[in-house]
N, C-alpha and C. Protein backbone atom coordinates (compact mmCIF):
# COMPACT_ATOMS: atom_id res chain seq x y z
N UNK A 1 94.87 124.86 149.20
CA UNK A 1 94.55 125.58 150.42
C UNK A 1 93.08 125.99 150.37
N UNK A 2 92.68 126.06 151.33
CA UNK A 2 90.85 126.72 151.64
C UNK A 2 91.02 127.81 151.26
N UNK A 3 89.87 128.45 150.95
CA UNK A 3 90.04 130.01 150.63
C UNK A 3 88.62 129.70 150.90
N UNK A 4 87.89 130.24 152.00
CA UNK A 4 86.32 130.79 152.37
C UNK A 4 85.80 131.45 151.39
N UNK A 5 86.29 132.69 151.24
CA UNK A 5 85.47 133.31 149.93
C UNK A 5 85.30 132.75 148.56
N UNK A 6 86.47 131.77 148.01
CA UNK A 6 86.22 131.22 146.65
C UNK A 6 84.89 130.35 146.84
N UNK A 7 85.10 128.96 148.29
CA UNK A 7 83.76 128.37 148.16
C UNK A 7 82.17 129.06 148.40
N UNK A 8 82.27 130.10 149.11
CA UNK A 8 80.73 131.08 148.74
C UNK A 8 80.73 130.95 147.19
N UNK A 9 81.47 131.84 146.75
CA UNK A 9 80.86 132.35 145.14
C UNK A 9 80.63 131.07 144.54
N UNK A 10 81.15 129.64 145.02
CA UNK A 10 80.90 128.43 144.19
C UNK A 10 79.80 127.67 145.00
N UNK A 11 79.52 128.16 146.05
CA UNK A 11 78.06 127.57 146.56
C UNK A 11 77.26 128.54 145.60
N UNK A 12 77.25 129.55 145.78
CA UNK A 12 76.35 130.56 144.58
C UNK A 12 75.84 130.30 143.55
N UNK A 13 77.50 129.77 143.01
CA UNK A 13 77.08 129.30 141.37
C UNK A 13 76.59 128.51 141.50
N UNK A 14 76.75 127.48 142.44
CA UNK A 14 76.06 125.67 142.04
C UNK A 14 74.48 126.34 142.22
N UNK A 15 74.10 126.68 143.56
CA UNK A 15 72.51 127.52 143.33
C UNK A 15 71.79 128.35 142.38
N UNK A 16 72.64 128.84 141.50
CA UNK A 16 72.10 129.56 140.59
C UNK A 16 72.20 128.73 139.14
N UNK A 17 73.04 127.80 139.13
CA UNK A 17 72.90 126.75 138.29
C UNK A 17 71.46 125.76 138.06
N UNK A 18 71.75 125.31 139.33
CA UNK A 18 70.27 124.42 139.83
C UNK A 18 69.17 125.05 139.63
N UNK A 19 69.18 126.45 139.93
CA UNK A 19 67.70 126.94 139.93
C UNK A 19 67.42 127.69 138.24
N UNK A 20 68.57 128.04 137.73
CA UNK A 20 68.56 128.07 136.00
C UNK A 20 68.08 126.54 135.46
N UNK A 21 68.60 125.79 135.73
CA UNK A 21 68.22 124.37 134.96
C UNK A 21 66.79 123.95 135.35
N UNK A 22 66.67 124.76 136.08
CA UNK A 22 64.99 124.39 136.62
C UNK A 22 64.28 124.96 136.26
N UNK A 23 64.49 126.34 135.89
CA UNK A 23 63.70 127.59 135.43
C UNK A 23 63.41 126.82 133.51
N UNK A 24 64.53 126.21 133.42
CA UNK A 24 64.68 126.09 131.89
C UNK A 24 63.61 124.96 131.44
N UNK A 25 63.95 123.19 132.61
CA UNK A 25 62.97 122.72 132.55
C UNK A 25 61.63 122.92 132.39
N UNK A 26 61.07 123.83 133.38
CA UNK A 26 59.87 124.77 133.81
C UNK A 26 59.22 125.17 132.67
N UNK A 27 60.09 125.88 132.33
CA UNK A 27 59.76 126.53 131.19
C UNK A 27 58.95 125.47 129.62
N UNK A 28 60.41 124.34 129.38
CA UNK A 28 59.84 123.98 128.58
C UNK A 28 58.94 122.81 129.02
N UNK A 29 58.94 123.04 130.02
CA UNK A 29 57.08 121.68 129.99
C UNK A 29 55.69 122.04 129.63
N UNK A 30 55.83 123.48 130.14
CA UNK A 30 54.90 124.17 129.65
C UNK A 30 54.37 124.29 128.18
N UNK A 31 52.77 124.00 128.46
CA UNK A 31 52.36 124.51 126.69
C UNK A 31 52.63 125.57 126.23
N UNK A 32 52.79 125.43 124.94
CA UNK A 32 53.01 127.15 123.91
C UNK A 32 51.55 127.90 124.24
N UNK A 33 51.13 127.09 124.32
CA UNK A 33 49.52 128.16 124.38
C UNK A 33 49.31 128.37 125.44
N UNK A 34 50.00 128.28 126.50
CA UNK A 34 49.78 129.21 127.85
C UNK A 34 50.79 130.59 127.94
N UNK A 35 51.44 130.28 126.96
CA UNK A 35 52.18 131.68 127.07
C UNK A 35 51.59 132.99 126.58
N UNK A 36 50.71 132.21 125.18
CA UNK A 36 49.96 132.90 124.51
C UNK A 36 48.84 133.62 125.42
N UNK A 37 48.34 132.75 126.11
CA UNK A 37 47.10 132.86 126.55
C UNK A 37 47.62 134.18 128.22
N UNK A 38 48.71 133.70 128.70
CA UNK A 38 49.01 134.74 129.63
C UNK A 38 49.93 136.14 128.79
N UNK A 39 49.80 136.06 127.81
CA UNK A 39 49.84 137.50 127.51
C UNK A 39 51.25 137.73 127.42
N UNK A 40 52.63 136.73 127.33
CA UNK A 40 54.35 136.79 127.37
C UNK A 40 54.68 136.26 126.39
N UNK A 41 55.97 136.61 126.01
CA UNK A 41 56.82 136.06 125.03
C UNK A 41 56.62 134.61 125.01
N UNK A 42 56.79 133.69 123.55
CA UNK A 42 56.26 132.91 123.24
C UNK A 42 56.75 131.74 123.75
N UNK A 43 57.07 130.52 123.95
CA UNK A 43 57.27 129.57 125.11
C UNK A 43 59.34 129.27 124.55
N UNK A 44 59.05 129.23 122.69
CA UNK A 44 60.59 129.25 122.43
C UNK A 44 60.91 130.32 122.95
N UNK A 45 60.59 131.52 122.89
CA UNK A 45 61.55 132.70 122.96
C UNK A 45 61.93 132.65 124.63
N UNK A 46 61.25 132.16 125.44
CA UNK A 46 61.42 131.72 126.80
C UNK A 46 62.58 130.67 127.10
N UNK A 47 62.42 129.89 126.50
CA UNK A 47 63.42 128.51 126.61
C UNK A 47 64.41 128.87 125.59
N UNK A 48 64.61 130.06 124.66
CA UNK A 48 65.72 130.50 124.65
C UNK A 48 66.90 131.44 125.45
N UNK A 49 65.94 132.02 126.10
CA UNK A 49 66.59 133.38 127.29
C UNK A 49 67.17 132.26 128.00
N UNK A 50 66.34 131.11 128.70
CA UNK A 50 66.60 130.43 129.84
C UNK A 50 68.22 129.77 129.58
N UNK A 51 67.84 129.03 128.34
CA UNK A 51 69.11 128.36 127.83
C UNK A 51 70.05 129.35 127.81
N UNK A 52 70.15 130.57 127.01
CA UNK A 52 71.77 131.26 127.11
C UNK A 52 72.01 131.55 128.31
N UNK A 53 70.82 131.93 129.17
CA UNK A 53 71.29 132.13 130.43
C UNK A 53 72.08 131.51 131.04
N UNK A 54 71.47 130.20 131.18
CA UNK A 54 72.51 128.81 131.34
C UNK A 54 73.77 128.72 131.14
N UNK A 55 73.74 129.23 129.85
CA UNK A 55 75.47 128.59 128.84
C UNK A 55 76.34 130.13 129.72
N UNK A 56 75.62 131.11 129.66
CA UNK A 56 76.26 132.26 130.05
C UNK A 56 76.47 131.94 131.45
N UNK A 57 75.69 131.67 132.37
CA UNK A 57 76.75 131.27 133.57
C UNK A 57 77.33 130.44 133.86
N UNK A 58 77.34 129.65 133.04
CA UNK A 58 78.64 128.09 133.03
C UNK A 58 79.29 128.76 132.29
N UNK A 59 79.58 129.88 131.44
CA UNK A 59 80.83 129.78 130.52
C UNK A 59 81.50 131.45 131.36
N UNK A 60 81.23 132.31 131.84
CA UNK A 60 81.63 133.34 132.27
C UNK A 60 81.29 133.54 133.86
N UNK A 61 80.55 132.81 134.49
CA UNK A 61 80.40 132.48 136.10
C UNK A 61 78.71 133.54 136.24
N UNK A 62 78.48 133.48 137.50
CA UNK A 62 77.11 135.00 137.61
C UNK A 62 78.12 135.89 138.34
N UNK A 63 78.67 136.31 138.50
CA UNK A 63 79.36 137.73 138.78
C UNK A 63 79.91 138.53 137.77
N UNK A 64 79.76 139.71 137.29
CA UNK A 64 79.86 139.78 135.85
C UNK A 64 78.51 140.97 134.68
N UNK A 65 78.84 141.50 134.12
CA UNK A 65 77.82 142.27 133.48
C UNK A 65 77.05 140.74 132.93
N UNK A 66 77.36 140.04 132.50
CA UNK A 66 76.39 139.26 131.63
C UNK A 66 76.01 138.21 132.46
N UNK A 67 76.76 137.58 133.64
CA UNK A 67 76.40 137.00 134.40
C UNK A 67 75.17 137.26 135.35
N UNK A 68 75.36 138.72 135.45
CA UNK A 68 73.80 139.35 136.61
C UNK A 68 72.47 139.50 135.09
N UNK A 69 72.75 139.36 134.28
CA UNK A 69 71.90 139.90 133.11
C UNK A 69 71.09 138.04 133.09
N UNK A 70 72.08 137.09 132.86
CA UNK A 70 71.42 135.93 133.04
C UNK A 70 70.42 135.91 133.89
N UNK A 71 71.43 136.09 135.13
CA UNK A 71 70.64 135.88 136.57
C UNK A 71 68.78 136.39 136.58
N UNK A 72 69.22 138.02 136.54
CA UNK A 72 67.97 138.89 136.34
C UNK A 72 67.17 138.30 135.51
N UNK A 73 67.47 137.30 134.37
CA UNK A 73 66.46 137.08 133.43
C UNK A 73 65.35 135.79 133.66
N UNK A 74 66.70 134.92 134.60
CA UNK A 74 65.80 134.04 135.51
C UNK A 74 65.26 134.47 136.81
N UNK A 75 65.21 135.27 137.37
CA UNK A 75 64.48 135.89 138.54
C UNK A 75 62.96 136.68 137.32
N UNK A 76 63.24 137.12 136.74
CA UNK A 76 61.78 137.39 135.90
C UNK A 76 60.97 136.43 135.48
N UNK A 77 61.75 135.36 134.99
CA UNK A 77 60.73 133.98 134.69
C UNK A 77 60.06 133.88 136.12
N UNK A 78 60.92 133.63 137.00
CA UNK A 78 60.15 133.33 138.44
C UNK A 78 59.19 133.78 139.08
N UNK A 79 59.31 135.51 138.71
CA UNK A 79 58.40 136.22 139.21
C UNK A 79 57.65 136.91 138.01
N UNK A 80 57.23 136.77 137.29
CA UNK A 80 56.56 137.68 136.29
C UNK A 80 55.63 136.35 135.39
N UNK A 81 56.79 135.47 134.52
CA UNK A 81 56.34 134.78 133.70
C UNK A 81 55.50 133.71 134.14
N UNK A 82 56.18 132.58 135.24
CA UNK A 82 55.22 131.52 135.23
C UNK A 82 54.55 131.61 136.46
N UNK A 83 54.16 132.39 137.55
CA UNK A 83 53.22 133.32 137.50
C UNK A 83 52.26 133.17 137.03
N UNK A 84 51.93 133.87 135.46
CA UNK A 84 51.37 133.91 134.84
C UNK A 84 51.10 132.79 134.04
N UNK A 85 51.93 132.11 133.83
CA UNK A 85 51.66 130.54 133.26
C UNK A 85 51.05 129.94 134.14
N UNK A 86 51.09 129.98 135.65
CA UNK A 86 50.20 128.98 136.42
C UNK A 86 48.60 129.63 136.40
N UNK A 87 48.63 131.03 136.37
CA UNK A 87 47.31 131.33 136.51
C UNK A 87 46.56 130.78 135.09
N UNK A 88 47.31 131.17 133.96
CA UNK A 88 46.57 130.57 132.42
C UNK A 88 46.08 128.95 132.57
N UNK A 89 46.90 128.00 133.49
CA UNK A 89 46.34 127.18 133.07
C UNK A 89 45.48 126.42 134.24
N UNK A 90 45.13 127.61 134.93
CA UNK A 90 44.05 127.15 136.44
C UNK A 90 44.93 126.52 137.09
N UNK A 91 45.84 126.87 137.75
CA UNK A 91 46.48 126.32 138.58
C UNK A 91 46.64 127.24 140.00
């Protein structure tokens, strides 16, 4: 049977999936020495947050204490970190 509200929260997830796996890519294309150079945690310690983030909302969904904790951690890459990675490397 349809249930409207189950497919929202699973359009959600697929979007917050996509844009985690992107954040993660993102992340690791980037040089180590732009992380350095913009002044953030080091490019592994980045593409580690990104990755559990990942595993944490494929394995427990984003609704959830640890699910919004993922989430939040990729909304900071977005807005804080590379950011700052585009300005380090003249972009």
């Amino acid at each position: 049977m349809f249930k409207p509200l189950s497919s929202v929260f699973g359009v959600i997830l697929l979007v917050a999936l996509v844009i985690q796996i992107y954040a993660l890519v993102d992340a690791s294309m980037c040089p180590a020495s732009a992380y350095l150079a913009a002044g953030k945690l080091t490019k592994n310690a980045w593409v580690t947050i990104l990755a559990v983030a990942l595993v944490v909302v494929l394995m427990a969904g984003w609704f959830g204490t640890f699910g919004l904790a993922a989430i939040v951690a990729t909304i900071v890459y977005f807005v804080d970190v590379r950011p700052a990675l585009r300005r380090a490397r003249g972009r």
